[in-house]
Protein backbone atom coordinates (compact mmCIF):
# COMPACT_ATOMS: atom_id res chain seq x y z
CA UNK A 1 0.00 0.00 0.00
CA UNK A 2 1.19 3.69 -1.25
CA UNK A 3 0.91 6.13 1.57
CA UNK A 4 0.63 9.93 0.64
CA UNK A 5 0.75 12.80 3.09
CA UNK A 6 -1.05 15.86 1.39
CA UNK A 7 0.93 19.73 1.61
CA UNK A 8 -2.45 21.52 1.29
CA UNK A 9 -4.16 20.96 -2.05
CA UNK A 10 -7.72 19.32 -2.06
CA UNK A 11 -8.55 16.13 -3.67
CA UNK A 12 -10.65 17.50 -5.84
CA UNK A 13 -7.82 19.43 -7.69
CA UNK A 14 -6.07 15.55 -8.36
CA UNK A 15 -6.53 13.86 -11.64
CA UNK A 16 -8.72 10.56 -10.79
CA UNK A 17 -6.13 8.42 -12.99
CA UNK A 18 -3.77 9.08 -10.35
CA UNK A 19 -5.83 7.40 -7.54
CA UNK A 20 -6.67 4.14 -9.51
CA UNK A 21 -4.34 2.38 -6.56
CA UNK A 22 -4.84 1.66 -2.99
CA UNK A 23 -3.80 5.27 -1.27
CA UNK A 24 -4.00 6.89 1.99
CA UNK A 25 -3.31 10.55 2.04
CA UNK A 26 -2.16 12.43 5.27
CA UNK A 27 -1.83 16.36 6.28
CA UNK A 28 1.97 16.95 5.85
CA UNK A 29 3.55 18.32 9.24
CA UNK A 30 7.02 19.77 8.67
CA UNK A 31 8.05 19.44 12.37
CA UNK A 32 11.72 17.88 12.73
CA UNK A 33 10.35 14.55 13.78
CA UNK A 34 9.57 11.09 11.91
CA UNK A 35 6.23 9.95 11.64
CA UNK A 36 6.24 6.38 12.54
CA UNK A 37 2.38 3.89 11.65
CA UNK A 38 1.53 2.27 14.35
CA UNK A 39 -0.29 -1.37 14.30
CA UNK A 40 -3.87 0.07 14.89
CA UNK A 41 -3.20 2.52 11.94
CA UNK A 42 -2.65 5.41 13.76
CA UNK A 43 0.72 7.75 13.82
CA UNK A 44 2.93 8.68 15.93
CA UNK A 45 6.46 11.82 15.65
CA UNK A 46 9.57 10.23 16.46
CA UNK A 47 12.21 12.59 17.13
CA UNK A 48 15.39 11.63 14.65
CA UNK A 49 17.85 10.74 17.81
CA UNK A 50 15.41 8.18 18.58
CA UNK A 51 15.01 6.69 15.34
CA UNK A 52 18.86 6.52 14.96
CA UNK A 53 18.55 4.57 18.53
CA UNK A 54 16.08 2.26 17.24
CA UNK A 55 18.09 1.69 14.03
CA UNK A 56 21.41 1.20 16.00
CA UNK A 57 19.43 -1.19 18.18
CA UNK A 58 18.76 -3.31 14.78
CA UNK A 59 22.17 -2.98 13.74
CA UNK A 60 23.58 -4.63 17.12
CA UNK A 61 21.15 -7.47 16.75
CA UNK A 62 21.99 -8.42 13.18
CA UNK A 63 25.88 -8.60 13.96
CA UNK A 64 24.46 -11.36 16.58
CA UNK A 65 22.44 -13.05 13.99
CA UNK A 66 19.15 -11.77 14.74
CA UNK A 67 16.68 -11.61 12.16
CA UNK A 68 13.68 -10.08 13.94
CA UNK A 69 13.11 -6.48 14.08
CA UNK A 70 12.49 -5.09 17.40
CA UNK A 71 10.43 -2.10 15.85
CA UNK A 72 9.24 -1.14 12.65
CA UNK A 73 12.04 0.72 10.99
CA UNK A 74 10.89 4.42 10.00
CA UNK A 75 12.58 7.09 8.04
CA UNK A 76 12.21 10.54 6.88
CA UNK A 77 9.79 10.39 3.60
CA UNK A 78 11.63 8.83 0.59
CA UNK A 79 10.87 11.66 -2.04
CA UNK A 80 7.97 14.09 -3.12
CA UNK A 81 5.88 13.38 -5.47
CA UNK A 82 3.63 16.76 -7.03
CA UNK A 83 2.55 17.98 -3.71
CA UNK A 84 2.34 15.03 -1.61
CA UNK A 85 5.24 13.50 0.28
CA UNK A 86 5.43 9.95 -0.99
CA UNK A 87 6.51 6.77 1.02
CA UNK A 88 6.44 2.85 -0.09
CA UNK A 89 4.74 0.19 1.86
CA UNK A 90 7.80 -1.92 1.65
CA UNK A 91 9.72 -4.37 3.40
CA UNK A 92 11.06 -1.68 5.36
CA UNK A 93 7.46 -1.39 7.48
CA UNK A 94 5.62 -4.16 6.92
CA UNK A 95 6.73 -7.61 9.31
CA UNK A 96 8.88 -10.54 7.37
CA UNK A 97 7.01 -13.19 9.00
CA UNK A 98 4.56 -13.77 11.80
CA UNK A 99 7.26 -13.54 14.61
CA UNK A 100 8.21 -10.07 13.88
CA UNK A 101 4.75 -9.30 13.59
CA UNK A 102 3.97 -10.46 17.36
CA UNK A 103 7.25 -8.41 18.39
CA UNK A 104 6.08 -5.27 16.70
CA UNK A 105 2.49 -5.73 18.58
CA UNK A 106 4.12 -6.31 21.59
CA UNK A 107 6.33 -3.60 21.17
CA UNK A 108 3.21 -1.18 21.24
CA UNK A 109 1.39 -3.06 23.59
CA UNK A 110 4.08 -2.96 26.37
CA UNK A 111 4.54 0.93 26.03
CA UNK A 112 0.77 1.43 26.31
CA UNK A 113 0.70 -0.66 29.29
CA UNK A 114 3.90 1.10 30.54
CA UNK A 115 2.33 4.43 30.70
CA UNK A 116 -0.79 3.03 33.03
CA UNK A 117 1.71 1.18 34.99
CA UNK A 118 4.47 2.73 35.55
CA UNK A 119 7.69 1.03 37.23
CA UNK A 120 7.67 2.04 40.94
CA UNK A 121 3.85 0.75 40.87
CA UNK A 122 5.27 -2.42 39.99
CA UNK A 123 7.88 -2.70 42.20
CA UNK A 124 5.53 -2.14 45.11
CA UNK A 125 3.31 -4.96 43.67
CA UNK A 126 6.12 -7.41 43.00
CA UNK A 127 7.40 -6.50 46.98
CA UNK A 128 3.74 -7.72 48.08
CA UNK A 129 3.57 -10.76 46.05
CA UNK A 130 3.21 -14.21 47.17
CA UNK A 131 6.98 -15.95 47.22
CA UNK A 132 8.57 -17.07 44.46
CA UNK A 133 8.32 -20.71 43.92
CA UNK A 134 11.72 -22.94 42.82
CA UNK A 135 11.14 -23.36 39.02
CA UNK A 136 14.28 -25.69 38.88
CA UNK A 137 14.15 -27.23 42.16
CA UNK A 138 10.76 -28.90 40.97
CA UNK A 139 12.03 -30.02 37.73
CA UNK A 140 14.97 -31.45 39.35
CA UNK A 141 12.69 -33.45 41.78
CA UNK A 142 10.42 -34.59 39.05
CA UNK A 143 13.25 -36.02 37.15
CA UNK A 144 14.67 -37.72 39.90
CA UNK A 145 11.26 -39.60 40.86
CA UNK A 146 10.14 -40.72 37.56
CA UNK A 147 13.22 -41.11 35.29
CA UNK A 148 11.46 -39.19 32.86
CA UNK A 149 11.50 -35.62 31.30
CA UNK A 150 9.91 -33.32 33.85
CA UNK A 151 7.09 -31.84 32.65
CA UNK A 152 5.95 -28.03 32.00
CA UNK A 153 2.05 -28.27 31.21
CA UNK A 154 1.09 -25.48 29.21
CA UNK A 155 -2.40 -23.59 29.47
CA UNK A 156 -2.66 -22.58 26.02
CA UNK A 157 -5.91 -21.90 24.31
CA UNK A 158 -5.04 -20.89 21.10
CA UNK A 159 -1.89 -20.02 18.61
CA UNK A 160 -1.38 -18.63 15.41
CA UNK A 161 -0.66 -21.80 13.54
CA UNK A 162 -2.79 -24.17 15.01
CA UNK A 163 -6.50 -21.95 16.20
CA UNK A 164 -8.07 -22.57 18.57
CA UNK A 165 -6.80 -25.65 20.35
CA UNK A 166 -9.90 -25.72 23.10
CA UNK A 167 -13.23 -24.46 23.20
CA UNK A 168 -14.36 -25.18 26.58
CA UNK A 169 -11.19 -22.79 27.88
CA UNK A 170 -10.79 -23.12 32.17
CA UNK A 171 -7.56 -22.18 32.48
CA UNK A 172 -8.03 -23.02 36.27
CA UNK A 173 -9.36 -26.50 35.83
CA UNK A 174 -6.92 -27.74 33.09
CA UNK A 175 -3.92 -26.10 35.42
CA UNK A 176 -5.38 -28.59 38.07
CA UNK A 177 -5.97 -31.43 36.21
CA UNK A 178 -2.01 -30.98 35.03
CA UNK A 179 -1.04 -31.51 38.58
CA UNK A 180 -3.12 -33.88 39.29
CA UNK A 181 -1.32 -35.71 36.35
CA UNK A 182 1.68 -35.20 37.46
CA UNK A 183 3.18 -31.69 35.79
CA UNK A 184 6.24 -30.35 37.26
CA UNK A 185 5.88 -26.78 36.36
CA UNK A 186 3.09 -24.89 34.61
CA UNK A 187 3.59 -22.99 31.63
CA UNK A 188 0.78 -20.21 31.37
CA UNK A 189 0.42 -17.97 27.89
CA UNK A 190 -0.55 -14.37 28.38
CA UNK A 191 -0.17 -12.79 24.91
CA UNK A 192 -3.93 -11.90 24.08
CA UNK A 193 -3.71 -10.86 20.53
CA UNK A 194 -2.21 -14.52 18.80
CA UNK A 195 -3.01 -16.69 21.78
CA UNK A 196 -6.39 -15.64 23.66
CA UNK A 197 -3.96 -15.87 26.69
CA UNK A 198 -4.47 -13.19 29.68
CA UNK A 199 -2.24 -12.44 32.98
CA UNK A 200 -5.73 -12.88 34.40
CA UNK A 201 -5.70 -16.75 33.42
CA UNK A 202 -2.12 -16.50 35.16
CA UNK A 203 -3.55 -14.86 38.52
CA UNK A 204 -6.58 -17.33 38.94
CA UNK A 205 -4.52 -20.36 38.70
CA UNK A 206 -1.90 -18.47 41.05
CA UNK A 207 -4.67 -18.48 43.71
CA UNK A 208 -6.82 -21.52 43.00
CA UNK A 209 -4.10 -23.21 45.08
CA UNK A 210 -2.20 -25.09 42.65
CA UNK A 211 1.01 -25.30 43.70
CA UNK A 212 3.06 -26.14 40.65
CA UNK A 213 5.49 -23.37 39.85
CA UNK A 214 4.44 -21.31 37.13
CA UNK A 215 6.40 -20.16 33.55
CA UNK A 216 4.93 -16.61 32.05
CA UNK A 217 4.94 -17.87 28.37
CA UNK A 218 5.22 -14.18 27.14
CA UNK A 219 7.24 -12.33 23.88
CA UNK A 220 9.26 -9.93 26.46
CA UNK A 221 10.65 -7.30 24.95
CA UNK A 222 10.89 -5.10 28.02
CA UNK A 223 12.36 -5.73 31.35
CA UNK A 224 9.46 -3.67 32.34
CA UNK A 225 7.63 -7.02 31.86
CA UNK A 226 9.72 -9.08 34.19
CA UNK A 227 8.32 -6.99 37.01
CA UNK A 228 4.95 -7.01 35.67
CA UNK A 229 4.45 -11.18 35.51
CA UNK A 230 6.52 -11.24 38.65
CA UNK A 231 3.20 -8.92 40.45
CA UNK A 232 0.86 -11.48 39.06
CA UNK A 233 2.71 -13.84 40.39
CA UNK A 234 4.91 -15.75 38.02
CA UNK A 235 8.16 -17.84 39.15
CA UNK A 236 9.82 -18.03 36.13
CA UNK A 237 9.60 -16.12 32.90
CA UNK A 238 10.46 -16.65 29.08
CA UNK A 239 13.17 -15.10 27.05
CA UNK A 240 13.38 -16.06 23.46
CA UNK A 241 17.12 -15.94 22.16
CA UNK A 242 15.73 -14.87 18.09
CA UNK A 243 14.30 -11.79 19.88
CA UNK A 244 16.64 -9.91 22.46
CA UNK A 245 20.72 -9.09 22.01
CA UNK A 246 22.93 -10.64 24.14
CA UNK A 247 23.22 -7.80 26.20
CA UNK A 248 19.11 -7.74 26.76
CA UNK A 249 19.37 -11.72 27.67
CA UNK A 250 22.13 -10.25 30.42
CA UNK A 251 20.80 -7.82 31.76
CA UNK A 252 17.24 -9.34 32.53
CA UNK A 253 18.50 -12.40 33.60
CA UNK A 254 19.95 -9.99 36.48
CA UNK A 255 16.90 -8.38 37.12
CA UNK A 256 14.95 -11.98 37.31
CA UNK A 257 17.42 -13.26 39.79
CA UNK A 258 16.77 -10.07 41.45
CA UNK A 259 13.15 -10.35 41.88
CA UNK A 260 12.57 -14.04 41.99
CA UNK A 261 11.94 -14.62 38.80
CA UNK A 262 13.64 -17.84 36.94
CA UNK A 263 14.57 -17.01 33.15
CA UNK A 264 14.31 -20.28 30.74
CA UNK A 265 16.09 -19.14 27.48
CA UNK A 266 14.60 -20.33 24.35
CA UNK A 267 16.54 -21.11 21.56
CA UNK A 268 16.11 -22.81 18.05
CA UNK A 269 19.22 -23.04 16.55
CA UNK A 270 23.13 -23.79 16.47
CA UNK A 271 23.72 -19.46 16.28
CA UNK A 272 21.47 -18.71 19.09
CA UNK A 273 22.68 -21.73 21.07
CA UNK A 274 26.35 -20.65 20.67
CA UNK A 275 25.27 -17.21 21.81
CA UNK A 276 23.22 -18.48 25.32
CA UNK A 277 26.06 -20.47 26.28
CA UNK A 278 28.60 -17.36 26.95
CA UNK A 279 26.23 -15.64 28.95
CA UNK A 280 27.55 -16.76 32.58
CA UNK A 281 24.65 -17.10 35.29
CA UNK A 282 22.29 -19.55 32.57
CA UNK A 283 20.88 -22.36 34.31
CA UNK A 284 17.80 -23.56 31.98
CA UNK A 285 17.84 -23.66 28.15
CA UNK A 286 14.57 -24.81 26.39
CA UNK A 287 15.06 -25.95 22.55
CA UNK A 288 12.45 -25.08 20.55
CA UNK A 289 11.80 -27.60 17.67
CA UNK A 290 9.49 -25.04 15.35
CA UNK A 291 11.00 -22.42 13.30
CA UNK A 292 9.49 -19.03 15.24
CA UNK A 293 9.66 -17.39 11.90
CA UNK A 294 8.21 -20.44 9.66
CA UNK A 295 6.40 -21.77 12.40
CA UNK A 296 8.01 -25.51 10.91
CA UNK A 297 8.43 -28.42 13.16
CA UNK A 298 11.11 -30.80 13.58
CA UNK A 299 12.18 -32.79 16.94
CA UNK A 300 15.53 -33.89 15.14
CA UNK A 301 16.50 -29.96 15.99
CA UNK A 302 16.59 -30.69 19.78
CA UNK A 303 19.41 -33.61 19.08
CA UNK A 304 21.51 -31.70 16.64
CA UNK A 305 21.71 -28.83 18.94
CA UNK A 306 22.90 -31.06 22.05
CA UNK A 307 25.51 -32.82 20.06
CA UNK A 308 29.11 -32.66 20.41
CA UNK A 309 31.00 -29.83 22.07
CA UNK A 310 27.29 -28.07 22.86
CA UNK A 311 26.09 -31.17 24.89
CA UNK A 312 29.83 -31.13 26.41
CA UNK A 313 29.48 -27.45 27.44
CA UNK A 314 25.97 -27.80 28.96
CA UNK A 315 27.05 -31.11 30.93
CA UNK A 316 29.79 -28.92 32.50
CA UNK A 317 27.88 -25.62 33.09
CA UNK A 318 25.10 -27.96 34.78
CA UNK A 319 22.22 -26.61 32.49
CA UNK A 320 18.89 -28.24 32.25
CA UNK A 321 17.82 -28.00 28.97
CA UNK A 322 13.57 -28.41 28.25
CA UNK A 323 12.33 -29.97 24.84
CA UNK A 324 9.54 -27.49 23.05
CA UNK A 325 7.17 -27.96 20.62
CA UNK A 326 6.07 -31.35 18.35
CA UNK A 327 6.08 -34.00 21.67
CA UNK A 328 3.26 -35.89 21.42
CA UNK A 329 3.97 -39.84 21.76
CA UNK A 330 6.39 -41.53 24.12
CA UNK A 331 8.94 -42.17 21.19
CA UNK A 332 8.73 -38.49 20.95
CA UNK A 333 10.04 -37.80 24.63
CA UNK A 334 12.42 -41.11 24.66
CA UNK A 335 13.92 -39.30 21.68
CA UNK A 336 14.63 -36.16 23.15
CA UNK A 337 15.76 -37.69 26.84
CA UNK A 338 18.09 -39.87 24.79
CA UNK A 339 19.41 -36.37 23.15
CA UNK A 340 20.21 -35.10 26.76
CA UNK A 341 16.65 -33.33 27.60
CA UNK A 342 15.70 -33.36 31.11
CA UNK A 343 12.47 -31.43 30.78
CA UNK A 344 10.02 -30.98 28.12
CA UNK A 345 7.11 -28.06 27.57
CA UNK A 346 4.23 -29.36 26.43
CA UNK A 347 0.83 -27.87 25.54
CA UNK A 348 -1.11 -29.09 22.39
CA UNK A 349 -0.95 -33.04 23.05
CA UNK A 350 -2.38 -32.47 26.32
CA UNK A 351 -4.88 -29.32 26.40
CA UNK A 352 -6.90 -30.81 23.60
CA UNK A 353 -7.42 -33.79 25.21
CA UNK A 354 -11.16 -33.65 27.25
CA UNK A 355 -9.30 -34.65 30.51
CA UNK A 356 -5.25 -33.64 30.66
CA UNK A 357 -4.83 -36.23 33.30
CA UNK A 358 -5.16 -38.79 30.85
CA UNK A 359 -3.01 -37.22 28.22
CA UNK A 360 -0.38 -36.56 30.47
CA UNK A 361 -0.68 -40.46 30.80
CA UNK A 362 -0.70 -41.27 27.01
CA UNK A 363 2.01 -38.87 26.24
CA UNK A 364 4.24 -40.81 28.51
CA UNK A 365 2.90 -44.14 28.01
CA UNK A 366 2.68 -44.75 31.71
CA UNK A 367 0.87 -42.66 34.78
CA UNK A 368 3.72 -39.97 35.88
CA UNK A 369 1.87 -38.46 39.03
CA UNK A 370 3.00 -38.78 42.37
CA UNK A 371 -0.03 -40.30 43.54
């Protein structure tokens, strides 16, 4: 789509040949600023130190092999065109795939939610929340009484690739029937937009009782976040490795420790592996198996990552690393233990089964609860 931004002629005064495309046309404002489209459609001025920020930010990430965009990149207007400034819907402003897409949602979302919320509230909140629960200490335990993977049940409703995964949606009675089945951890989505998750579903299971530690399955792009899910009550959050620079991953993983909060670093391939394992202070890696960008699924990834001197490292730095995404048979989770995985995430397999119990069970192929 061809965007035009109008310097005070009418419409009327335009030959209609020249509007036989799709065209938006906009007031021109000559302030020194950069107008930037948001994801509702509306505008907003960015002043030109912050776009070089936002830019350099970019720049950073790509030296570390990191394909997503944090923002959408803007610029001044490319040209003028008769009395209209004239700027290209290009590759420049419109997301590569549906990753960057979430991002560049989030993005927004956060710094709306930011300005209702600002930090200090937060920190009050996160000072009156219930303890944080040991994320690692429960995998660890789980391991060591069945043998098996431990298990992080995800409460997952929805997701871009797959729809709607369960109509009759109780976050609070699946997150109990998980336990009951023998989950380890809990694994709750919040992102509203591509997963008809809520921090809401988060709090209710929180204080239903169930004592499982729970992961904030979130796209942070904003330590501001960290001490948001750590208010509602999280005990461990997610950071994905194809989103945030090294020195992002460093940084929060700080602040978690900090609050209470225990970071599980997602990765998906040999690059972003590589990257995770310099960061000192890493204690849980999870391997995702589906391309973030392609949204492609293939377990083999999990082994290939934990071969060689990357399985070496990991032994020696004591990391647990968690299996993600296409696990739905026994064979599935022999293969990964057998690759070195001592915890898997799991959602899909299980919430669309009418009771989790039992999928926990057939996902297995025996009954993992401590009962």
């Amino acid at each position: 789509m061809e965007t035009f931004f109008l310097r005070g002629s009418s419409l009327s005064s335009i030959p209609s040949s020249s509007l036989n495309h799709r065209s938006t046309f906009r007031p021109i404002n000559r302030r020194p600023c950069l107008r930037a489209q948001q994801s509702d459609g509306s505008a907003t001025d960015i002043p030109p130190g912050e776009f070089k920020v936002r830019n350099s930010q970019d720049e950073i990430a790509a030296t570390q092999g990191i394909r997503i965009r944090r923002r959408p990149p803007t610029g001044p207007p490319l040209h003028y065109v008769g009395p209209f400034e004239f700027r290209l819907q290009n590759e420049g402003n419109t997301p590569r795939n549906i990753l960057e897409e979430i991002v560049w949602n989030k993005d927004t979302e956060v710094a709306q939610m930011r300005g209702k919320k600002p930090l200090y509230t937060l920190k009050k909140a996160v000072d009156m929340a219930p303890p944080p629960r040991d994320f690692i200490a429960a995998l660890k335990a789980s391991y060591l009484r069945t043998g098996m993977p431990a298990l992080i049940a995800e409460v997952k409703k929805a997701s871009p690739s797959r729809g709607v995964l369960r109509e009759d949606f109780d976050p609070v009675e699946i997150a109990k029937a998980y336990e009951k089945g023998g989950a380890a951890c809990l694994s709750v989505l919040t992102d509203a937009k591509y997963f008809q998750g809520s921090f809401e579903n988060l709090e209710a299971i929180r204080n239903a009782g169930v004592t499982c530690p729970i992961l904030c399955k979130e796209f942070i792009v904003d330590a501001w976040q960290l001490y948001y899910a750590r208010a509602k009550g999280a005990d461990a959050v997610l950071l994905i490795a194809a989103i945030l620079p090294d020195l992002d991953i460093k940084y929060m993983t700080k602040i978690c420790k900090l609050i209470g909060l225990t970071p599980l670093v997602e990765v998906h391939d040999e690059n972003e592996m590589d990257r995770i394992l310099e960061i000192d202070g890493i204690q849980l890696i999870g391997i995702n198996n589906r391309n973030l960008e392609t949204f492609e699924v293939d377990i083999s990834n999990t082994k290939k990552l934990l071969e060689g001197e990357r399985g070496e490292k990991i032994k020696q730095k004591d990391i647990i690393v968690v299996g993600e995404s296409g696990l739905f048979t026994p064979a599935d989770v022999a293969y990964v233990q057998e690759a070195g995985v001592k915890a898997i995430l799991v959602g899909e397999s299980i919430v669309k089964q009418k009771d989790p119990t039992i999928g926990i069970a057939e996902l297995f192929g025996k009954d993992i609860s401590a009962a």
